[in-house]
Protein backbone atom coordinates (compact mmCIF):
# COMPACT_ATOMS: atom_id res chain seq x y z
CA UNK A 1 5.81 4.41 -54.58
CA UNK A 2 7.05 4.91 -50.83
CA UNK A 3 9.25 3.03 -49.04
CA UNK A 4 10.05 2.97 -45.01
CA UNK A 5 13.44 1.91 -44.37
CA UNK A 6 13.36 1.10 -40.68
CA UNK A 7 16.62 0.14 -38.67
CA UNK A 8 15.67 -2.04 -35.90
CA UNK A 9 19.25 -2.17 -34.39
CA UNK A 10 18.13 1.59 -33.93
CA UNK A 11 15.11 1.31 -32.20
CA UNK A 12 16.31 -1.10 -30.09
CA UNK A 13 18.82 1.21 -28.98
CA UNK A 14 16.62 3.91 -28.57
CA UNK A 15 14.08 2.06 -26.93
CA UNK A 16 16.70 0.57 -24.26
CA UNK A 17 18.17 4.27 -23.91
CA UNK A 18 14.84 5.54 -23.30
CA UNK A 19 14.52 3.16 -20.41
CA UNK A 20 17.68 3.67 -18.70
CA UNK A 21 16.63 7.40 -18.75
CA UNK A 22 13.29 6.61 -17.31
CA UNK A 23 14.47 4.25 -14.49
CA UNK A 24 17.45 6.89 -13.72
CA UNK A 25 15.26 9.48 -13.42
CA UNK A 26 13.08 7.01 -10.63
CA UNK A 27 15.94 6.84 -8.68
CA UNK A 28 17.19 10.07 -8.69
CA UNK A 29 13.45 11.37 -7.62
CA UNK A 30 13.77 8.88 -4.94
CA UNK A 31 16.64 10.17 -3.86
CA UNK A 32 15.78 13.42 -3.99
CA UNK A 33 13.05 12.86 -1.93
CA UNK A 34 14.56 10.66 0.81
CA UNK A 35 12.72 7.94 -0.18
CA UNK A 36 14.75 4.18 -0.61
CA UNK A 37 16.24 3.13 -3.73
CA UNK A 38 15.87 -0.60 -4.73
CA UNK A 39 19.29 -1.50 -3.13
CA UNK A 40 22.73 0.06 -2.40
CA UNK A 41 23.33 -1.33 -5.74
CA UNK A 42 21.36 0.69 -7.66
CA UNK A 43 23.50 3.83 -6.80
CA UNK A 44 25.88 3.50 -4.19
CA UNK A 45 27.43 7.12 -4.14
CA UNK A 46 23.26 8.64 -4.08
CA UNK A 47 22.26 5.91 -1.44
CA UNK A 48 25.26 7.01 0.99
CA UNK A 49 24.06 10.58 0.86
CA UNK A 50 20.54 10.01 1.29
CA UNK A 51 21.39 7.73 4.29
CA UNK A 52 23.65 10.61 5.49
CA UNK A 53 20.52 13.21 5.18
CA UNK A 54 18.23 10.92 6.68
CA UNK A 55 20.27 10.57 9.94
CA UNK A 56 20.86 14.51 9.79
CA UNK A 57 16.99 15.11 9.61
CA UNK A 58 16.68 12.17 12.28
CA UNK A 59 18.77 14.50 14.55
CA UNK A 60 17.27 17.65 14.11
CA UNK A 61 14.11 16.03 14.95
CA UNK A 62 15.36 14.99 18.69
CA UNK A 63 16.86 18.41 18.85
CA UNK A 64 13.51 19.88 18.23
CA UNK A 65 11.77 17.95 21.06
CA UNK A 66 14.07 18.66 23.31
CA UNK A 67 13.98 22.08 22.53
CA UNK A 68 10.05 21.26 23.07
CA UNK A 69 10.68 19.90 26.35
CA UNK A 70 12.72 22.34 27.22
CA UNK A 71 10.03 25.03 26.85
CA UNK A 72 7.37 23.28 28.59
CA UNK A 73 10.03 22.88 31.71
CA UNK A 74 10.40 26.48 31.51
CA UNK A 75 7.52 27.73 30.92
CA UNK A 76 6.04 25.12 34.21
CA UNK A 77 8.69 26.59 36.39
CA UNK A 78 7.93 30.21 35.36
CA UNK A 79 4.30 29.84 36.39
């Protein structure tokens, strides 16, 4: 005859480990791709950097139009 011994102190470990993988994993793709985290909370250290790269691509985007404008002036007072 066969027997299953299960452990369910085991599989509820394994089953709450397996979610704190899955929802760290969510946040660090959000991260990764700039997009928000639920809260500050959630990751403090990962939300101040993605803050910090958000600002820097917020800046390189008024640097590019005014590099825009900058070439349309030119080119205007070339022709």
């Amino acid at each position: 005859m066969t027997s299953v011994i299960t452990n369910v102190s085991a599989l509820v470990a394994l089953q709450s480990l397996q979610q704190v993988q899955f929802d760290l994993n969510q946040s660090q793709n959000r991260i990764a791709t700039g997009l928000r985290i639920n809260n500050p909370v959630d990751d403090a250290a990962n939300f101040g950097i993605a803050q910090g790269l958000r600002s820097n691509l917020q800046a390189f985007a008024a640097v590019q139009q005014s590099l825009s404008s900058g070439t349309g002036l030119l080119s205007v007072a070339t022709a």
